[in-house]
N, C-alpha and C. Protein backbone atom coordinates (compact mmCIF):
# COMPACT_ATOMS: atom_id res chain seq x y z
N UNK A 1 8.12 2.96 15.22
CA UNK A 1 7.55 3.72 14.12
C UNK A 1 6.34 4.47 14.65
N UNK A 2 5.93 5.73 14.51
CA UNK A 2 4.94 6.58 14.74
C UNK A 2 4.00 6.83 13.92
N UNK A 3 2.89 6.99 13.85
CA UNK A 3 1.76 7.00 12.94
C UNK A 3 2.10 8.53 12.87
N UNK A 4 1.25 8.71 11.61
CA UNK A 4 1.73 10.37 11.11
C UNK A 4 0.52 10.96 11.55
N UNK A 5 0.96 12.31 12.03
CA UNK A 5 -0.71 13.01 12.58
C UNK A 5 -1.40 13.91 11.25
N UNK A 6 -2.41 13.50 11.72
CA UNK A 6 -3.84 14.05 10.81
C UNK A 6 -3.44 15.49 10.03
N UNK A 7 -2.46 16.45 10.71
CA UNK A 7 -2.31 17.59 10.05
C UNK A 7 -1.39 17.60 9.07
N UNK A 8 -0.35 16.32 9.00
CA UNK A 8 0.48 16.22 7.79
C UNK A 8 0.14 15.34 6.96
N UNK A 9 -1.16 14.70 7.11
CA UNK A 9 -1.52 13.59 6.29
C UNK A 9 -2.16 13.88 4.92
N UNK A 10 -2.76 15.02 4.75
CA UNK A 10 -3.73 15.53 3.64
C UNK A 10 -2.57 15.53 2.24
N UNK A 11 -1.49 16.94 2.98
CA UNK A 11 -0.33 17.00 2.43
C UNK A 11 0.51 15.85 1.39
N UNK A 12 0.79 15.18 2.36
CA UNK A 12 1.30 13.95 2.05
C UNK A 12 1.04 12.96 0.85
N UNK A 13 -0.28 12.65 1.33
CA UNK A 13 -1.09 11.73 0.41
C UNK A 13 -1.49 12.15 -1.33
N UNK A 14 -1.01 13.85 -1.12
CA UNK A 14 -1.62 14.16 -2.61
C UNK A 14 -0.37 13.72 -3.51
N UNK A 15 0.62 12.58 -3.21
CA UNK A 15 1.83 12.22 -3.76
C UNK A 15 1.39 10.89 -3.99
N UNK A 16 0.63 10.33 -3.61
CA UNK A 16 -0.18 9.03 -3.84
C UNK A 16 -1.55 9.66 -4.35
N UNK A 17 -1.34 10.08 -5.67
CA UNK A 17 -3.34 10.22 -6.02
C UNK A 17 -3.94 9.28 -6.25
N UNK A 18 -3.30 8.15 -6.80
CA UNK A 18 -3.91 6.59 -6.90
C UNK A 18 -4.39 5.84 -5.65
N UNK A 19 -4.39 5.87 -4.46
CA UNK A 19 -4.11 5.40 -3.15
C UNK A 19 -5.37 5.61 -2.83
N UNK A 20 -6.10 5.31 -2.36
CA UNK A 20 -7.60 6.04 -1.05
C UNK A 20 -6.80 5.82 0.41
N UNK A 21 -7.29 7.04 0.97
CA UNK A 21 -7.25 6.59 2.27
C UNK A 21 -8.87 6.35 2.80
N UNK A 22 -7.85 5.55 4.16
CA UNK A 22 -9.31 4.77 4.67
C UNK A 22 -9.06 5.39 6.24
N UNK A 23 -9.87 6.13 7.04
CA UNK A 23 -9.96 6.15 8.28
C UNK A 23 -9.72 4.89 9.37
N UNK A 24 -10.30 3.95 8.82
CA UNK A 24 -10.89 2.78 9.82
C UNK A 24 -9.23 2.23 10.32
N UNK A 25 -9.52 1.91 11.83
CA UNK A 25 -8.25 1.26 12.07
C UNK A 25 -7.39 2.46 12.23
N UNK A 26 -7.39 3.28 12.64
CA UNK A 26 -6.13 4.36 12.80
C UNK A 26 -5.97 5.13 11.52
N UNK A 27 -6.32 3.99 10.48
CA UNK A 27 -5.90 4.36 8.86
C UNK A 27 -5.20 3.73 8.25
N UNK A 28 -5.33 3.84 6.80
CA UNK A 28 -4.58 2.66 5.97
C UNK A 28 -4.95 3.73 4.44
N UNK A 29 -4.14 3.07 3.92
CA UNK A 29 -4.22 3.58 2.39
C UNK A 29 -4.31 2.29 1.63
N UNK A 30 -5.48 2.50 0.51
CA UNK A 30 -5.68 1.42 -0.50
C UNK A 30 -5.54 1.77 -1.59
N UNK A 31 -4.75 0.53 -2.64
CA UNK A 31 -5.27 0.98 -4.28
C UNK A 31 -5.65 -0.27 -5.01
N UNK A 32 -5.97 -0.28 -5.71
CA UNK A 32 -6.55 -1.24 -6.63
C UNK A 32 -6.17 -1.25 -8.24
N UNK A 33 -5.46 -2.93 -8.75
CA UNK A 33 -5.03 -3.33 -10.30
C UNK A 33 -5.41 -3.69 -10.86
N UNK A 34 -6.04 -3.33 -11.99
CA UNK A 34 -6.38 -4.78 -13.04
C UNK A 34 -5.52 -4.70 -13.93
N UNK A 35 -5.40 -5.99 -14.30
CA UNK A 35 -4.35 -5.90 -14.81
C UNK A 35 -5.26 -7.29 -16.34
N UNK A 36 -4.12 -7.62 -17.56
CA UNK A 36 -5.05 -8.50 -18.68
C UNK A 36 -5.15 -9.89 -18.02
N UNK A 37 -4.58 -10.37 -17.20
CA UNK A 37 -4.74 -11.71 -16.78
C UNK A 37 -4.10 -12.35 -15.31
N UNK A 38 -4.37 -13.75 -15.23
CA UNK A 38 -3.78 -13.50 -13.78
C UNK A 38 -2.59 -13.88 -13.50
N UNK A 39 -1.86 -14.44 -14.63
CA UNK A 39 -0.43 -14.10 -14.84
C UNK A 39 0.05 -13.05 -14.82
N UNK A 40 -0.24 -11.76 -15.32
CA UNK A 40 -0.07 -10.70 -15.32
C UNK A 40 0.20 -9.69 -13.76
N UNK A 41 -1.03 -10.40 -12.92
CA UNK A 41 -1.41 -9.87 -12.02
C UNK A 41 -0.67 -10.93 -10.91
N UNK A 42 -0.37 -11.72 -10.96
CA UNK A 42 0.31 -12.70 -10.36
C UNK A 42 1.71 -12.15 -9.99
N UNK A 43 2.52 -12.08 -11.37
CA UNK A 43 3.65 -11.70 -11.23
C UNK A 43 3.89 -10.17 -10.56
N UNK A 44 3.43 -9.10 -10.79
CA UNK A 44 3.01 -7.88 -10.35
C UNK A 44 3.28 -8.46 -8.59
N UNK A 45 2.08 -9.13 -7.92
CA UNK A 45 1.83 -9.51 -6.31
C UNK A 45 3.88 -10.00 -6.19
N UNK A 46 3.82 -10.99 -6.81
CA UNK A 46 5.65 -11.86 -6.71
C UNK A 46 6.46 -10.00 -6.99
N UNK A 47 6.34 -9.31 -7.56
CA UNK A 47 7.25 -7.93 -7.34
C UNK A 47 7.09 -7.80 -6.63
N UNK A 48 5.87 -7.37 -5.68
CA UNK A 48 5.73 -6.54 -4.76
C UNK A 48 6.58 -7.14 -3.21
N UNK A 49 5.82 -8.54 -3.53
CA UNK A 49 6.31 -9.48 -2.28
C UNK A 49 7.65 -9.57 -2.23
N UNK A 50 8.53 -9.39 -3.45
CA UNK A 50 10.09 -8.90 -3.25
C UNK A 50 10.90 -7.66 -2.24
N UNK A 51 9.80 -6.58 -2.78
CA UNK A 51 10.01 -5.50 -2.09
C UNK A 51 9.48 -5.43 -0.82
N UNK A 52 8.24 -5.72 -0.64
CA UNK A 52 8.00 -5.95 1.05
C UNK A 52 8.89 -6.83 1.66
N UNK A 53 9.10 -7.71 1.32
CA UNK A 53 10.27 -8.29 2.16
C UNK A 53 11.99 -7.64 2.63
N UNK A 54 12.11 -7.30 1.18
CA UNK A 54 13.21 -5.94 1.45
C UNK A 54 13.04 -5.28 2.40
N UNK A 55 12.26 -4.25 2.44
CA UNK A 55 11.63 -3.48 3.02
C UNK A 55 11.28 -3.54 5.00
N UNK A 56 10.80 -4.96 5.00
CA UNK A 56 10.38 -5.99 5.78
C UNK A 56 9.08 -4.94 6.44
N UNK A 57 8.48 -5.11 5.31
CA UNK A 57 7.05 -4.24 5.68
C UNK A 57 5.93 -4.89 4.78
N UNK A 58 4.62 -5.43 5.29
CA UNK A 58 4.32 -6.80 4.68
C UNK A 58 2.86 -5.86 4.34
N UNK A 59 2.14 -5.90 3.04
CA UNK A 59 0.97 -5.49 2.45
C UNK A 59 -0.17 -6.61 3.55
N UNK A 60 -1.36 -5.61 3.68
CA UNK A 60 -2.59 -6.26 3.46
C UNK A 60 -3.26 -7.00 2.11
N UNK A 61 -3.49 -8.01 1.40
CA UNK A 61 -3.68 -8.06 -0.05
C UNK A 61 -5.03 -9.37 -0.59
N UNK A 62 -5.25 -9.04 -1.67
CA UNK A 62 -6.23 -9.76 -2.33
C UNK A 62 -6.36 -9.70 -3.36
N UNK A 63 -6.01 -10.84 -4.10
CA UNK A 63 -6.34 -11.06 -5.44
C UNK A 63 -7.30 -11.95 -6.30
N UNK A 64 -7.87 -11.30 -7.00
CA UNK A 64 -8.75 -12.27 -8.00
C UNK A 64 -8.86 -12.05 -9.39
N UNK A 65 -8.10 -13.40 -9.35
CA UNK A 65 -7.87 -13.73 -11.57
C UNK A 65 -7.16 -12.36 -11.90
N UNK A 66 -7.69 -11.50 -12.20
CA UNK A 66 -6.58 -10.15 -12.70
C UNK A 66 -6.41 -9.00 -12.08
N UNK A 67 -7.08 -9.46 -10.62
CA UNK A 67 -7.17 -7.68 -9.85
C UNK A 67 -6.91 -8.54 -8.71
N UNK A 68 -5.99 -6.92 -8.13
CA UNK A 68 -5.35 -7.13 -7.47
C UNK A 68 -5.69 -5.57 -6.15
N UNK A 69 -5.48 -6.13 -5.10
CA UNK A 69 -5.94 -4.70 -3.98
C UNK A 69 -4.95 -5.00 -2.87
N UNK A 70 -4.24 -4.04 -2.42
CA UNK A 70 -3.12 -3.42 -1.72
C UNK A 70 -3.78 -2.75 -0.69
N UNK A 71 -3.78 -2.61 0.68
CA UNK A 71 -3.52 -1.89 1.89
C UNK A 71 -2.41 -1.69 2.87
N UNK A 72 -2.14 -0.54 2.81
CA UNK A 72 -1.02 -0.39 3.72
C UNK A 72 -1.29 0.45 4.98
N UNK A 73 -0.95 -0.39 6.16
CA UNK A 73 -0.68 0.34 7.44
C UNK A 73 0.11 -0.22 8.18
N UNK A 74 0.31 0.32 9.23
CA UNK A 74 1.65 -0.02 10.48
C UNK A 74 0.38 -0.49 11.34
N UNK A 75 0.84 -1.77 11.77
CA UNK A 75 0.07 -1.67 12.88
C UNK A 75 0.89 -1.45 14.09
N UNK A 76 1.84 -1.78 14.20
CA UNK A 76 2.70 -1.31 15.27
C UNK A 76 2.23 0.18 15.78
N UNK A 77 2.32 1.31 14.91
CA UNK A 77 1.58 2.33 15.06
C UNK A 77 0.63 2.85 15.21
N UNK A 78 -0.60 1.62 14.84
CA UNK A 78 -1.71 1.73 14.75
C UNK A 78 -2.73 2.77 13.77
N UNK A 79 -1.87 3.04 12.65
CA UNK A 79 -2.05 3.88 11.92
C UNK A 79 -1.25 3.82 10.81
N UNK A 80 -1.30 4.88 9.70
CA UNK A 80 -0.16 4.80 9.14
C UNK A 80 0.99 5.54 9.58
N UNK A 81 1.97 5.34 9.03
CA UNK A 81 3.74 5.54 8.94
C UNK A 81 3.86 5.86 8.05
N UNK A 82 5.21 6.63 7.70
CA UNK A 82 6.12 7.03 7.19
C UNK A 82 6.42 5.44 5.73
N UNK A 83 6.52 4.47 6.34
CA UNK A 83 6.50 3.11 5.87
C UNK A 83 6.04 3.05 4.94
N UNK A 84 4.63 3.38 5.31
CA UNK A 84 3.40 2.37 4.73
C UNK A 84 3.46 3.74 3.46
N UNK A 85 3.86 5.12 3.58
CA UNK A 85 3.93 5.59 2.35
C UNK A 85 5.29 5.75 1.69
N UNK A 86 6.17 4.92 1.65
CA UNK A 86 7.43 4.63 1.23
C UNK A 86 6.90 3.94 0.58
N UNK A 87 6.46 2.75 1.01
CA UNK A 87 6.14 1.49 0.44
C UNK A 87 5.48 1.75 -0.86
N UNK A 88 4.14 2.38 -0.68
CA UNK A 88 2.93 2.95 -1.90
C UNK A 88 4.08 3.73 -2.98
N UNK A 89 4.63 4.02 -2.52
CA UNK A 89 5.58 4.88 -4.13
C UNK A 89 6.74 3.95 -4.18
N UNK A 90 7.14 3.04 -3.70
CA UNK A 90 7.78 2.31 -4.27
C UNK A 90 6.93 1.35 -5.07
N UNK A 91 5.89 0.63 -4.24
CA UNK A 91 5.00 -0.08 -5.35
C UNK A 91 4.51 0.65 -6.78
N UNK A 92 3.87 1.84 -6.23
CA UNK A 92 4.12 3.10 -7.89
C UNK A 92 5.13 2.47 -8.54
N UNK A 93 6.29 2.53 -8.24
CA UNK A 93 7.51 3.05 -9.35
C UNK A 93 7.40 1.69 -10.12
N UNK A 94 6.47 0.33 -9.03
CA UNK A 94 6.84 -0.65 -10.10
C UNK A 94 6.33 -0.91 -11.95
């Protein structure tokens, strides 16, 4: 997997407006849930962890009581991939 270069990345990302990107590390994209409780927010993480496993592309993650925070990068690539923004709009669609 290849990290995507800096000149198609701007592009790209305006398809994730929810997402931040983060420089550090090659790069990564973050978003952040709250959600009413941590059942709520619980089950949400158990979706996701369905699809990363599908996928077999595994989140950075952290949760507390009803929020929830997502990072995605390749490290294989040392950056982001193609992946890591598949992944972000599939987590969207959930």
């Amino acid at each position: 997997m290849q990290k995507i270069e800096p000149s198609r990345l701007a592009s790209l990302l305006t398809e994730l407006p929810q997402w931040r990107y983060q420089p550090e590390r090659g790069g990564s994209i973050t978003r952040d849930w709250v959600f009413v409780d941590f059942n709520e927010a619980f089950a949400f993480m158990t979706r996701v962890a369905l699809l990363a496993e599908r996928y077999d592309h595994h989140p950075e993650w952290s949760n507390v009581y009803n929020r929830v925070s997502i990072t995605l990068t390749t490290h294989d690539a040392g950056g982001l991939s193609s992946r890591d923004l598949e992944l972000a709009q599939r987590i969207d669609n959930l």
